[in-house]
N, C-alpha and C. Protein backbone atom coordinates (compact mmCIF):
# COMPACT_ATOMS: atom_id res chain seq x y z
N UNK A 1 0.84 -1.20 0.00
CA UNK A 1 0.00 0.00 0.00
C UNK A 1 0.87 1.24 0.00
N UNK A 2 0.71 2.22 -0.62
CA UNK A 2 1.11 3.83 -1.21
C UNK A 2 1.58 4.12 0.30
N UNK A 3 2.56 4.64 0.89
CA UNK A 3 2.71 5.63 1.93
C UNK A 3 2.28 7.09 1.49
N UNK A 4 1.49 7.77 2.73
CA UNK A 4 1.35 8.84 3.32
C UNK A 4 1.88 9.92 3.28
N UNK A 5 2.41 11.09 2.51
CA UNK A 5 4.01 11.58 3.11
C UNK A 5 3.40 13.20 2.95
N UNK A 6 3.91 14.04 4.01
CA UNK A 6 3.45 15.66 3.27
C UNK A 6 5.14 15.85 3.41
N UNK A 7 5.17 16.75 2.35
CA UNK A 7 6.81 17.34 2.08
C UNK A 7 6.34 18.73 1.90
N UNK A 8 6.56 19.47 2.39
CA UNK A 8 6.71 21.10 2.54
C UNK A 8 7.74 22.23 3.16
N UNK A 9 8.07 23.02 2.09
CA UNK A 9 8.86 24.07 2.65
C UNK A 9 8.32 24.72 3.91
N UNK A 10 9.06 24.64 5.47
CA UNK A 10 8.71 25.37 6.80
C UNK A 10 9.12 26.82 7.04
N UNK A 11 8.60 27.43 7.38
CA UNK A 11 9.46 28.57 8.85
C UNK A 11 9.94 28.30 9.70
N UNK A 12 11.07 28.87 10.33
CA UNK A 12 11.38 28.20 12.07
C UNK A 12 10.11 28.31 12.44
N UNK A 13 9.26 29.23 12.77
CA UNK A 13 8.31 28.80 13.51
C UNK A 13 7.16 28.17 12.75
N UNK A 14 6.83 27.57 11.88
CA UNK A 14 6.25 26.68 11.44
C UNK A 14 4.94 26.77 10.47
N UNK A 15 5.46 28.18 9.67
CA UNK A 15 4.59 28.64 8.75
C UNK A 15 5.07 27.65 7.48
N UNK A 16 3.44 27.18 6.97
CA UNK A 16 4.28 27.29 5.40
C UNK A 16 3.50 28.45 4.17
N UNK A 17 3.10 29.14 4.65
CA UNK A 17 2.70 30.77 3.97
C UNK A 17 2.75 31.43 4.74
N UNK A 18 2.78 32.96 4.28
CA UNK A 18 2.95 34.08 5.21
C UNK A 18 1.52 34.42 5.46
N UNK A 19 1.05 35.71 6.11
CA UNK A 19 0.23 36.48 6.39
C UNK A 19 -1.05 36.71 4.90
N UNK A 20 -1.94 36.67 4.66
CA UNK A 20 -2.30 37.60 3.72
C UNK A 20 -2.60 36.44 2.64
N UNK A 21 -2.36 35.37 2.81
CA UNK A 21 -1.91 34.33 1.84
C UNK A 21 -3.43 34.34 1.17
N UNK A 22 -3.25 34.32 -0.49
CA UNK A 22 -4.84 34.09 -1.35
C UNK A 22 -4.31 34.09 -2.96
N UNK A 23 -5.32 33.76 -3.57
CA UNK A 23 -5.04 33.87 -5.48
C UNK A 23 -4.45 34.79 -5.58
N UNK A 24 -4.50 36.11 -4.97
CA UNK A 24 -3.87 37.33 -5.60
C UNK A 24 -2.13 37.52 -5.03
N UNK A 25 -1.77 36.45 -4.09
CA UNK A 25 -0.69 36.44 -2.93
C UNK A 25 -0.74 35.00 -2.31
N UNK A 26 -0.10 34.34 -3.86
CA UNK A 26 -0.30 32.63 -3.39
C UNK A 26 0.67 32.09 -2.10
N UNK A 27 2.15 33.08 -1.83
CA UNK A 27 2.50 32.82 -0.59
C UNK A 27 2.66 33.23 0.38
N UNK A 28 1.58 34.03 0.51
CA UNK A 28 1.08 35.58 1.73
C UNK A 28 2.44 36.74 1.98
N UNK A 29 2.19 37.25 2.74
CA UNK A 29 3.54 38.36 2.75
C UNK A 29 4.94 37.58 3.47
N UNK A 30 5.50 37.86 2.59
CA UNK A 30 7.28 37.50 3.38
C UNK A 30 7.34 35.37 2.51
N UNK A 31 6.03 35.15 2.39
CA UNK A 31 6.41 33.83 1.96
C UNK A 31 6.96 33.21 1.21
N UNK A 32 8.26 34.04 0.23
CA UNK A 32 8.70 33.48 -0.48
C UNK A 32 9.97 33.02 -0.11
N UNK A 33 10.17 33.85 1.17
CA UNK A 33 11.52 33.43 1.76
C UNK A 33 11.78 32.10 1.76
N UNK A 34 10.30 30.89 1.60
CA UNK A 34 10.31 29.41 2.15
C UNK A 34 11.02 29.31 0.67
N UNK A 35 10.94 29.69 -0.23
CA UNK A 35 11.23 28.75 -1.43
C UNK A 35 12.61 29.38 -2.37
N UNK A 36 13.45 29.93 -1.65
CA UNK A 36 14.72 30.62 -1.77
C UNK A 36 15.69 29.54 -2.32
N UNK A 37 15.50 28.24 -1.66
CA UNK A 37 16.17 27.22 -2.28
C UNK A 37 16.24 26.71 -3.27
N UNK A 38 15.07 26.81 -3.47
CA UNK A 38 14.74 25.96 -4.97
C UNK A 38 15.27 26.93 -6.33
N UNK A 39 15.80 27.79 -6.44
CA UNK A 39 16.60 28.71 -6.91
C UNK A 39 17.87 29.13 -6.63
N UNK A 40 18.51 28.39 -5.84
CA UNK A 40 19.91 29.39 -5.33
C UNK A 40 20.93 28.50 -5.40
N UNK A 41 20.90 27.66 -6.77
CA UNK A 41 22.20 26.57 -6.98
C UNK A 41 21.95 26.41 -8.07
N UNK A 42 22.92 25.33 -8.76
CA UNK A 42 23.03 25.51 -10.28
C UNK A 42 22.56 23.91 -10.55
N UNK A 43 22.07 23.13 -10.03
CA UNK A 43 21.25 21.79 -10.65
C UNK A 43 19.99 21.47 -10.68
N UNK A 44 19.44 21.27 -12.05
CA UNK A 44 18.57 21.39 -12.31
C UNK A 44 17.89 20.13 -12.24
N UNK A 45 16.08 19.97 -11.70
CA UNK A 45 15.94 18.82 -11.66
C UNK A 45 15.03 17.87 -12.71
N UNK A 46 15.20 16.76 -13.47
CA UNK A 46 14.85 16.19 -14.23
C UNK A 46 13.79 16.09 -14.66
N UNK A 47 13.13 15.84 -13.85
CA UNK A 47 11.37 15.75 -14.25
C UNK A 47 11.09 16.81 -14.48
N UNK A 48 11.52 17.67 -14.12
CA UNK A 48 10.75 19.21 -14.51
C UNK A 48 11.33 19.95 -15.79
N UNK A 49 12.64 19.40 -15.89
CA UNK A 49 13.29 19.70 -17.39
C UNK A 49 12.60 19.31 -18.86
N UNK A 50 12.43 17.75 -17.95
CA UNK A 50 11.37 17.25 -19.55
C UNK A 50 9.98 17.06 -19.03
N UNK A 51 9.28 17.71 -18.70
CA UNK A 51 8.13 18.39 -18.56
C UNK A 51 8.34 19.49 -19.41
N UNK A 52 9.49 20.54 -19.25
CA UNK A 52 9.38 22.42 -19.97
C UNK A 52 9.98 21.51 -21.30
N UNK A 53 10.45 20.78 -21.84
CA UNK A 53 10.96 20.02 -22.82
C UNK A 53 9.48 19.95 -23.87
N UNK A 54 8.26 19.14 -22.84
CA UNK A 54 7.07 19.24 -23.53
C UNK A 54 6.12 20.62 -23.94
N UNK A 55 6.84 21.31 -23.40
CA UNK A 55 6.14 22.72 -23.21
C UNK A 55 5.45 23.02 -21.78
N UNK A 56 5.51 22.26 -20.70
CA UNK A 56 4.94 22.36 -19.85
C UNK A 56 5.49 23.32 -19.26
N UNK A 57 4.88 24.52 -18.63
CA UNK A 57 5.32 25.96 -18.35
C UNK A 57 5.54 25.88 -16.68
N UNK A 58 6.58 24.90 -16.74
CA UNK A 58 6.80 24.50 -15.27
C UNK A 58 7.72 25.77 -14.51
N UNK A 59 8.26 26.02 -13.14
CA UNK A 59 9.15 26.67 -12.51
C UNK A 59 10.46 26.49 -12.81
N UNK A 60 11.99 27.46 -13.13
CA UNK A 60 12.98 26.76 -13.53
C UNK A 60 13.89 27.11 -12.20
N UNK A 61 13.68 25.57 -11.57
CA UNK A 61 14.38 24.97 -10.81
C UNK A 61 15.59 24.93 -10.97
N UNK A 62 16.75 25.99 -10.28
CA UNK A 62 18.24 25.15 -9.60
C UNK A 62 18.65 25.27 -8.43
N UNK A 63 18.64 24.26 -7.71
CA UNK A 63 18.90 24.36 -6.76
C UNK A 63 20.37 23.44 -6.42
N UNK A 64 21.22 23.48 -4.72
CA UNK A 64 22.02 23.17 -4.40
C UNK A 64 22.25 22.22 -5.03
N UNK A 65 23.29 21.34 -4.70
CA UNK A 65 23.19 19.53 -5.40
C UNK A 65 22.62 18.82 -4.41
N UNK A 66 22.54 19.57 -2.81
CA UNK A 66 22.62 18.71 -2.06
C UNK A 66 20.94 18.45 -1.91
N UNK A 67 20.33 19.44 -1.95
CA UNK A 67 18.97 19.99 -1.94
C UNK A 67 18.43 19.08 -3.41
N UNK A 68 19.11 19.16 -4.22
CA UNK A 68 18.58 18.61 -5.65
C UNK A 68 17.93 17.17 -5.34
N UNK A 69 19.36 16.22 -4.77
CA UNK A 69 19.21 14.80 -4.57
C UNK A 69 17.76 14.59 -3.32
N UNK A 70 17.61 15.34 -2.80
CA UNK A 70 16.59 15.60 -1.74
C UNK A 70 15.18 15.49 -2.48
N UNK A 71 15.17 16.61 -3.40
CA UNK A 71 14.01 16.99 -4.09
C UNK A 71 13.75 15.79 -5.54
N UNK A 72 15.04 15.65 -5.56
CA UNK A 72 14.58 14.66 -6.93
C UNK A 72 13.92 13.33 -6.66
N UNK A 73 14.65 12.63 -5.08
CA UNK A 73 14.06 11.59 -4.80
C UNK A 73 12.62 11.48 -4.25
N UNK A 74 11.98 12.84 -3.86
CA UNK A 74 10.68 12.99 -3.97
C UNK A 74 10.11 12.88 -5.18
N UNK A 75 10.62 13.63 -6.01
CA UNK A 75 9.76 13.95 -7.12
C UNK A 75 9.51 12.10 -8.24
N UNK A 76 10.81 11.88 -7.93
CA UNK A 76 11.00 10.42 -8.55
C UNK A 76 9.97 8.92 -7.72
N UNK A 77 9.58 9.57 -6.72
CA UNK A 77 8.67 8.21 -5.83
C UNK A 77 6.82 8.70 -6.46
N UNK A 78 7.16 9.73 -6.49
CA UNK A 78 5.99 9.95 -6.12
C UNK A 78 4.74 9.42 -7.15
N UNK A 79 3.15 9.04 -6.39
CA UNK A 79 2.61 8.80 -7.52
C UNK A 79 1.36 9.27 -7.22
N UNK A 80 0.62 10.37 -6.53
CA UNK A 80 -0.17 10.85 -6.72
C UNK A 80 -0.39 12.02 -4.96
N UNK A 81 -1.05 12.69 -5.75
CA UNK A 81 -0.97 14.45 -4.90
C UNK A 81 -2.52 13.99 -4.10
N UNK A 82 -2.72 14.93 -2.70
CA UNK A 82 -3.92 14.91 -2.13
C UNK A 82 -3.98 16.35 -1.84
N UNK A 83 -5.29 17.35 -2.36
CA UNK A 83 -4.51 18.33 -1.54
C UNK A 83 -6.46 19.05 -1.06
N UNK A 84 -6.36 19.94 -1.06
CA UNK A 84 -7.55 20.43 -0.19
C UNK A 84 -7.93 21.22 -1.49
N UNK A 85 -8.95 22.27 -1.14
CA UNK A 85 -9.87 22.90 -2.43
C UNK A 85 -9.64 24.01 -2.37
N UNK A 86 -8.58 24.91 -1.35
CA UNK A 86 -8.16 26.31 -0.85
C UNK A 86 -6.72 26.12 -1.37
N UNK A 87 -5.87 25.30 -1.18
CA UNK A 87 -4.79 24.98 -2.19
C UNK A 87 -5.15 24.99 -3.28
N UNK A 88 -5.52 24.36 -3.94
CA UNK A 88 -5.99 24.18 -5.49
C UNK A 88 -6.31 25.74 -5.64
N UNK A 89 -7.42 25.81 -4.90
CA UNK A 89 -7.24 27.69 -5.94
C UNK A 89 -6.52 28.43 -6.01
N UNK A 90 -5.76 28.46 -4.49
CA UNK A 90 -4.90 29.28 -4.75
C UNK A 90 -3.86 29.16 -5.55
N UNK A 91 -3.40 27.71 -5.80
CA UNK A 91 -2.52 27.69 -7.04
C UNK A 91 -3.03 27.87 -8.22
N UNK A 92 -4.52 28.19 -8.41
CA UNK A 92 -4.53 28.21 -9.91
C UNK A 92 -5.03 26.73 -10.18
N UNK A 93 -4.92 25.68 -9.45
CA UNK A 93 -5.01 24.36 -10.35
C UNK A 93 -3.41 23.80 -11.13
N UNK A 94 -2.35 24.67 -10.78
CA UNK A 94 -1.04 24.58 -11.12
C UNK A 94 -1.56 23.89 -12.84
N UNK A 95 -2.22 25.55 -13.14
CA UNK A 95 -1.99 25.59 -14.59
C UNK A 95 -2.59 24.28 -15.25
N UNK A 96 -3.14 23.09 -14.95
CA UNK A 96 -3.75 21.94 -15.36
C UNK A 96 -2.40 20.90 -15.30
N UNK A 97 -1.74 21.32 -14.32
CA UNK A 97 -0.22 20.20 -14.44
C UNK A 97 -0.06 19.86 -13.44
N UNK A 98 -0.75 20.39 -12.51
CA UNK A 98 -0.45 19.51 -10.87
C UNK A 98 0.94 19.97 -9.86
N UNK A 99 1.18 19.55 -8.62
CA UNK A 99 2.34 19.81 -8.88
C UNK A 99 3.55 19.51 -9.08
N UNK A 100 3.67 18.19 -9.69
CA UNK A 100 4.45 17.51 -10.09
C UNK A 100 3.64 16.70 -11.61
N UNK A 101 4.20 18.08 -12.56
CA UNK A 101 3.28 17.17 -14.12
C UNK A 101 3.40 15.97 -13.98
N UNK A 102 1.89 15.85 -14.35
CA UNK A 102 1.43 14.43 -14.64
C UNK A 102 1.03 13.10 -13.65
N UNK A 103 1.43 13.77 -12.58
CA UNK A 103 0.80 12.82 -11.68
C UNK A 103 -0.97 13.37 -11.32
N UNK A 104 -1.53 12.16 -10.82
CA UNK A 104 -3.29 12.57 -10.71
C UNK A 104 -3.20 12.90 -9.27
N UNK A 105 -4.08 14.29 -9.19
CA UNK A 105 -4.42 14.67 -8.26
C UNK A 105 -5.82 14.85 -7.66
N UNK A 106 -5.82 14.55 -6.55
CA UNK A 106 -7.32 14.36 -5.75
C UNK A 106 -7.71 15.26 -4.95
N UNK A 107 -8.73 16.33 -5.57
CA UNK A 107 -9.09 17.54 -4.59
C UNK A 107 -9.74 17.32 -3.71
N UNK A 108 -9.91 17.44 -2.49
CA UNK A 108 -10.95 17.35 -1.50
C UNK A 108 -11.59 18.14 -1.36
N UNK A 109 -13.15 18.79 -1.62
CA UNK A 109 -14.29 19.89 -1.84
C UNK A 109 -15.45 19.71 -1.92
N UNK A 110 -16.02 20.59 -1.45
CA UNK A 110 -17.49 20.01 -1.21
C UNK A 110 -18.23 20.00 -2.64
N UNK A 111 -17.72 21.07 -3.39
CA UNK A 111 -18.51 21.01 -5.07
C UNK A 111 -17.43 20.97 -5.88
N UNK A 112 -17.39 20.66 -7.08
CA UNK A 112 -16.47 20.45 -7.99
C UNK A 112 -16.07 21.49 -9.02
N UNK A 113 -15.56 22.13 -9.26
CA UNK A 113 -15.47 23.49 -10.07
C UNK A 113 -15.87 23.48 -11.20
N UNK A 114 -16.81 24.14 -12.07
CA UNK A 114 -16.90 24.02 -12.96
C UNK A 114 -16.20 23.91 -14.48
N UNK A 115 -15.30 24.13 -14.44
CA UNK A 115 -13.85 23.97 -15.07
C UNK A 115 -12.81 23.81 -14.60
N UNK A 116 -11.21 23.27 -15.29
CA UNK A 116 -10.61 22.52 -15.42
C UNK A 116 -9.63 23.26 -15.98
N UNK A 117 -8.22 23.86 -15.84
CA UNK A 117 -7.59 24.06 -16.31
C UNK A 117 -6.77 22.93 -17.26
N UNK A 118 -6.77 22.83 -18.61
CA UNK A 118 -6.35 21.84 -19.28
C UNK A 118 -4.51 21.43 -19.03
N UNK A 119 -4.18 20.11 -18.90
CA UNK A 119 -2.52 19.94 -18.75
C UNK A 119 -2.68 18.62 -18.53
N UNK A 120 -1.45 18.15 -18.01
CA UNK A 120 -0.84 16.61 -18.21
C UNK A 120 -1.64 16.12 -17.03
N UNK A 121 -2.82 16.97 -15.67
CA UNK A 121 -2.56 15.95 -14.49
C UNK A 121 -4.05 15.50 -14.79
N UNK A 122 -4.73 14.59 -14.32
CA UNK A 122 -5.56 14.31 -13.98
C UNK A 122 -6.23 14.67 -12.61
N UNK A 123 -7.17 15.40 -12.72
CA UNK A 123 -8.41 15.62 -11.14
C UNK A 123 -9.54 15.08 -11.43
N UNK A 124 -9.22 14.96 -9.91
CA UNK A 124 -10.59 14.10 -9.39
C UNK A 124 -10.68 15.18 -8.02
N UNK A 125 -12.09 15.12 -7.81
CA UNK A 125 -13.08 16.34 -6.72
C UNK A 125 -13.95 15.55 -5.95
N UNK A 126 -13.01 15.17 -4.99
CA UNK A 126 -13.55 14.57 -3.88
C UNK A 126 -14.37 14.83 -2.91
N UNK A 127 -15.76 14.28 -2.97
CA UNK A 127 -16.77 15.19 -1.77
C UNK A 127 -17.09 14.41 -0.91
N UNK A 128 -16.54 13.52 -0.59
CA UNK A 128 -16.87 12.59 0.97
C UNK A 128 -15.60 12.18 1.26
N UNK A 129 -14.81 13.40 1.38
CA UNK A 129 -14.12 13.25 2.66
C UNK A 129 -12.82 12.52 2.60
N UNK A 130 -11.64 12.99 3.62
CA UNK A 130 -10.30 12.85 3.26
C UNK A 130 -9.95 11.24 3.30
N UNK A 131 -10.71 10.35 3.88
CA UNK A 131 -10.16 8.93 3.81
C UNK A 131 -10.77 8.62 2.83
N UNK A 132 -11.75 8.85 1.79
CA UNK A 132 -11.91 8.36 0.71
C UNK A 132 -11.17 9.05 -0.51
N UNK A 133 -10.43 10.34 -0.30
CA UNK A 133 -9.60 10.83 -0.75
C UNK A 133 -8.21 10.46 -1.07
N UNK A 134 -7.56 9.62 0.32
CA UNK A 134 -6.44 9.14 0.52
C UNK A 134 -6.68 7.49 -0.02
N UNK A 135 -7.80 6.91 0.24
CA UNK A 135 -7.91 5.64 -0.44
C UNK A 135 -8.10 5.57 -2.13
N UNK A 136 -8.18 6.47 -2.43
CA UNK A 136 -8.23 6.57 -4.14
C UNK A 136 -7.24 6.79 -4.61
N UNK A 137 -5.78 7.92 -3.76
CA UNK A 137 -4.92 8.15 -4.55
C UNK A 137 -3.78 7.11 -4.00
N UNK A 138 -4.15 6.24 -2.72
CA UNK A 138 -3.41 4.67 -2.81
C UNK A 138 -3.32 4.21 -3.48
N UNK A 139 -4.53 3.98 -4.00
CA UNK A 139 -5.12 3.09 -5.56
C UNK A 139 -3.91 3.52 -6.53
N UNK A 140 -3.94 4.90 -7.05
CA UNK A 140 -3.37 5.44 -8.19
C UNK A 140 -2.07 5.58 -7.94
N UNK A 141 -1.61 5.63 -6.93
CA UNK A 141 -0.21 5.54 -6.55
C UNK A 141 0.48 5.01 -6.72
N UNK A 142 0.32 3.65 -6.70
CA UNK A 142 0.64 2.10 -7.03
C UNK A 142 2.14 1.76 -6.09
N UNK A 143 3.16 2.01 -6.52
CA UNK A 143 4.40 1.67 -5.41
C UNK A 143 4.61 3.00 -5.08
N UNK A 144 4.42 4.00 -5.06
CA UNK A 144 4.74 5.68 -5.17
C UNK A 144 3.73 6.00 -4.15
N UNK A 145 5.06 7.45 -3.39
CA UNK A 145 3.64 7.77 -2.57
C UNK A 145 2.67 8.59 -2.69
N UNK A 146 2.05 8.96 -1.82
CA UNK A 146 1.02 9.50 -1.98
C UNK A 146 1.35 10.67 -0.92
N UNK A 147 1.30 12.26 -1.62
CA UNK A 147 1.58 13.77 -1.31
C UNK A 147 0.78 14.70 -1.29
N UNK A 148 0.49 15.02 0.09
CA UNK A 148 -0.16 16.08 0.44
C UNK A 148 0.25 17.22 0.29
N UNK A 149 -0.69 17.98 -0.01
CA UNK A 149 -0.62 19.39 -0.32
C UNK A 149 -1.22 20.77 0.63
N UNK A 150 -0.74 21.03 1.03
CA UNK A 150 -1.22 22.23 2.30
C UNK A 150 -1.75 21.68 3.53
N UNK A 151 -1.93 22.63 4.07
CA UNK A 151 -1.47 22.25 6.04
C UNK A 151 -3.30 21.85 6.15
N UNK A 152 -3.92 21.85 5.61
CA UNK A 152 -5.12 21.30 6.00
C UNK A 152 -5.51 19.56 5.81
N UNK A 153 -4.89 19.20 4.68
CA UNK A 153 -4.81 17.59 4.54
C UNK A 153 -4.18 17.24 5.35
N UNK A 154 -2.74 17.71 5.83
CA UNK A 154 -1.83 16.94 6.23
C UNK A 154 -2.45 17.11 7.82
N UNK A 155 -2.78 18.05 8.62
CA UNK A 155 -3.67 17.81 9.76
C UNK A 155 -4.51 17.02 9.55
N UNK A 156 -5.75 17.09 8.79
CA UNK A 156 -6.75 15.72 8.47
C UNK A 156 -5.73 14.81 8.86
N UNK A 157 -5.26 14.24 8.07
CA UNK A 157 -4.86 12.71 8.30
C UNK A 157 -3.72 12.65 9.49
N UNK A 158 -2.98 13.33 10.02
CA UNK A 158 -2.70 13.35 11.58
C UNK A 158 -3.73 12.71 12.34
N UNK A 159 -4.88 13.84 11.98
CA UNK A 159 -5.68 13.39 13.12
C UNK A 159 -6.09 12.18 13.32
N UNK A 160 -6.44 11.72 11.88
CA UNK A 160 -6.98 10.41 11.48
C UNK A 160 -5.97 8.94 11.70
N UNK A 161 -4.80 8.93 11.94
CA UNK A 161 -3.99 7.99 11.68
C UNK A 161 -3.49 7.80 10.11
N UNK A 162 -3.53 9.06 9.35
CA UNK A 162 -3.46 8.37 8.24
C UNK A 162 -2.27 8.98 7.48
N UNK A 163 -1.43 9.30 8.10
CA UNK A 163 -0.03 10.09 7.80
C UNK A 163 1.04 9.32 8.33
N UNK A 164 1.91 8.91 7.08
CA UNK A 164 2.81 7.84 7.40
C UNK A 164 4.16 8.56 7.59
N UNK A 165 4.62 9.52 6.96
CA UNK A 165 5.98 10.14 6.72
C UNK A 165 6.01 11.69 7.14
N UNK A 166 7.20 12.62 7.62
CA UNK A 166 6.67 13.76 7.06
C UNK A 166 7.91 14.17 6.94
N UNK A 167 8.08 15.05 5.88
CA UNK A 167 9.13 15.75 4.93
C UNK A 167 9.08 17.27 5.16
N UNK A 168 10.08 17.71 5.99
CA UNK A 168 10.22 19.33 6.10
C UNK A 168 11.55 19.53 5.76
N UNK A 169 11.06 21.50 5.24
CA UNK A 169 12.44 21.74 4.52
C UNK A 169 12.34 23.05 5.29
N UNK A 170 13.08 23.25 6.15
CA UNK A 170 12.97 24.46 6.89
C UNK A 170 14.04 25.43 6.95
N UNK A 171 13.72 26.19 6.53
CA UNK A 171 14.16 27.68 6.48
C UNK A 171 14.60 28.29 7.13
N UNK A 172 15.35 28.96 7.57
CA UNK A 172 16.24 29.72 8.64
C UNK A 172 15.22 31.50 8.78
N UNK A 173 14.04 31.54 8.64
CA UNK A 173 13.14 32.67 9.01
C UNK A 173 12.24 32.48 9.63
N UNK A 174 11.67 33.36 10.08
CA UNK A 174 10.32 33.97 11.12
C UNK A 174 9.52 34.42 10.55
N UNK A 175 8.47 33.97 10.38
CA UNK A 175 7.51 34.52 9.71
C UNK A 175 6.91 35.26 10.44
N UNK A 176 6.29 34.64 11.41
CA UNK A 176 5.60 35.17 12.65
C UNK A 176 3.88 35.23 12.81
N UNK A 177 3.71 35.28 11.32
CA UNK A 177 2.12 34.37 11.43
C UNK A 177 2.09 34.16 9.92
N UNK A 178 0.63 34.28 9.83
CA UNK A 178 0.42 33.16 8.36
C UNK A 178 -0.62 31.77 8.58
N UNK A 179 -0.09 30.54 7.64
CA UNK A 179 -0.31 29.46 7.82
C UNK A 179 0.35 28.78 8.30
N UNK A 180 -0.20 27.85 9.77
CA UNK A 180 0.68 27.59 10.27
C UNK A 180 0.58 25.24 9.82
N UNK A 181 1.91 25.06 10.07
CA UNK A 181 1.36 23.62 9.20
C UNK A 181 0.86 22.82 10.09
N UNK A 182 1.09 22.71 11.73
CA UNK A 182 0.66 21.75 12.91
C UNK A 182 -0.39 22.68 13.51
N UNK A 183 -1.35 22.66 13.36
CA UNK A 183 -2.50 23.44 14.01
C UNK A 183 -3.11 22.44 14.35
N UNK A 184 -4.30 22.33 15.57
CA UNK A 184 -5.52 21.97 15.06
C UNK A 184 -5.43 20.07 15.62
N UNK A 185 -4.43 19.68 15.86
CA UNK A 185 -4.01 18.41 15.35
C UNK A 185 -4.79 17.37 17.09
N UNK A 186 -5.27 17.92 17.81
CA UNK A 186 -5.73 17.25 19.31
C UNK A 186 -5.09 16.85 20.09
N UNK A 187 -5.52 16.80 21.46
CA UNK A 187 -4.80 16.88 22.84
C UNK A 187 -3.92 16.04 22.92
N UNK A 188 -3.73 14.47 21.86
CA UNK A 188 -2.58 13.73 22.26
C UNK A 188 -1.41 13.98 21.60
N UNK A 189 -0.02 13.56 21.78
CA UNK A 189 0.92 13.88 21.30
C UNK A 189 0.83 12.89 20.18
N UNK A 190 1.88 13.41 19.06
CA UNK A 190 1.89 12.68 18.26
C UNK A 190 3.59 12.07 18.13
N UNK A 191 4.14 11.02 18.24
CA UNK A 191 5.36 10.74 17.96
C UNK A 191 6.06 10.69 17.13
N UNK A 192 6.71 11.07 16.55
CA UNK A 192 7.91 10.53 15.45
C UNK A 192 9.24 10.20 15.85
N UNK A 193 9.67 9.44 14.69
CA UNK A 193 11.06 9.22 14.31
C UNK A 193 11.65 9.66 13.14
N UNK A 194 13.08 9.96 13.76
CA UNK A 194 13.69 10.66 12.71
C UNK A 194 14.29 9.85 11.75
N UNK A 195 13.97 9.87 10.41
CA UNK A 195 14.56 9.03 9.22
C UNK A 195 16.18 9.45 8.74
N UNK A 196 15.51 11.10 8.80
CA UNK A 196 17.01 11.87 8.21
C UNK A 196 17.30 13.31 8.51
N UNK A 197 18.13 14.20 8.39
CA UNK A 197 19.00 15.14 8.46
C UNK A 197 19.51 15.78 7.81
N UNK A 198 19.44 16.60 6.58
CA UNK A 198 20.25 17.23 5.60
C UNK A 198 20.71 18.51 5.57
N UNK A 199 21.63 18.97 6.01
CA UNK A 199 21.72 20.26 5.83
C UNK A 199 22.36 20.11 4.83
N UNK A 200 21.95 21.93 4.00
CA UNK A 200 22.11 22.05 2.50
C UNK A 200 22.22 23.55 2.52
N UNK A 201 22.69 24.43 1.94
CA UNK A 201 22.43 26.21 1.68
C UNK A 201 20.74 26.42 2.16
N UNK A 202 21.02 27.30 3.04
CA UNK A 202 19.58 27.99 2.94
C UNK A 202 18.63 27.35 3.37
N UNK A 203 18.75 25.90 3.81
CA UNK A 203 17.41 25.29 4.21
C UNK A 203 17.94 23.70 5.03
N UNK A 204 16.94 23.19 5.48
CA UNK A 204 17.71 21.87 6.71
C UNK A 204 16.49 20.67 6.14
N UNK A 205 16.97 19.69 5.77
CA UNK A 205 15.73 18.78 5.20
C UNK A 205 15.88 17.73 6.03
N UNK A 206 14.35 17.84 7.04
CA UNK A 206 14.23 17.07 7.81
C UNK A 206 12.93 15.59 7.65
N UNK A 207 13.50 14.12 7.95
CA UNK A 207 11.96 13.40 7.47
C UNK A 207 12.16 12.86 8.70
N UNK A 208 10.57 12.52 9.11
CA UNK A 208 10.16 11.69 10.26
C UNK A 208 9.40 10.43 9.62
N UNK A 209 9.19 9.77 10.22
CA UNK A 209 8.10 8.50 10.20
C UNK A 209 7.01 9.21 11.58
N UNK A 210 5.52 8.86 10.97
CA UNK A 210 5.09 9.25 12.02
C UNK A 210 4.52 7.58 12.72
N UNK A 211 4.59 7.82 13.99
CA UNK A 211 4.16 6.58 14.95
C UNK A 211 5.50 6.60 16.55
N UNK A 212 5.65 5.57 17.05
CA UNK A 212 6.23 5.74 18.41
C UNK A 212 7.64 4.68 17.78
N UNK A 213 8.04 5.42 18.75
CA UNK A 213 9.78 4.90 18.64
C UNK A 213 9.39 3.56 18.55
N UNK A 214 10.62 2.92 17.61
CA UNK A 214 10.65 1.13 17.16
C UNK A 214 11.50 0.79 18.50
């Protein structure tokens, strides 16, 4: 079965958008500081090369090498996105490409939008709810995992038991408010273990397993 995983750029204190965050200010005020990395080195990463190869009007990614091997081995597992219906707009629908072209993504929303930005991903508009959300893009996932998208899924399935991994890339700033990514999550603690450690320019890439020490 597909693992669980949210991977997101952090704040020290644990924004992943700033203040203000909407369609018109997709990473609220000060929020671009989170994504400084993904620009501030000279290797570029593959999938997204031949994606803009197809014409796909993707972001041009270079980042560290060390940060690269980080990001590529995400981008290389992965086999399908979960994300909420306030993400999705605010990205736009990432242009009809998802955010990683071509993988299918599963909106969670109570109505389905009436259009579709055309591109490589496949959506689906999920209206009953995040475990039938996360059980569909298992399905589609197949050995690849399955990636959440904004701090509202990835709480859902906290709460739920249904978050297997988690992937932070944290930033050496303060946001000081905004979106924050652990909100919300209930009175018990939640445990992890640490998988890994990366420091890289500009950012610290941290993964847990979530559950209680082995």
């Amino acid at each position: 079965m597909a693992k669980v995983i949210v991977d997101l750029s952090v704040s020290l204190d644990g924004f992943v958008a700033g203040a203000g965050d909407g369609p018109a200010n997709p990473l609220g005020d000060g929020g671009e500081a989170l994504f400084a990395w993904y620009f501030d080195g000279e290797t570029p990463i593959r999938a997204y090369e031949e994606a803009a190869a197809r014409g796909v009007p993707v972001p041009p990614f270079r980042l560290s090498a060390v940060s690269a091997e980080v990001f590529s081995q995400l981008v290389e597992t992965g086999g399908a996105v979960v994300t909420g219906r306030r993400t999705y707009d605010i990205a736009n629908a990432w242009g009809g490409n998802g955010p990683v072209p071509g993988l299918p993504v599963f909106v969670l929303t109570h109505e389905a939008p009436a259009t579709v930005p055309a591109g490589e991903s496949r959506y689906t508009f999920v209206t009953d709810g995040i475990e039938s959300a996360i059980a569909q893009a298992r399905s589609a996932a197949g050995d690849g995992y399955v990636s959440l998208m904004g701090a509202a899924a990835a709480q859902q399935c906290l709460r739920l038991g249904l978050l297997d991994e988690i992937q932070l890339h944290v930033v050496p700033v303060l946001l000081g408010s905004g979106v924050r990514l652990f909100d919300h999550l209930g009175p018990a603690p939640v445990p992890l273990r640490k998988l890994r450690a990366v420091d890289a320019p500009g950012v610290t890439h941290l993964r847990y397993a979530v559950g209680p020490l082995g």
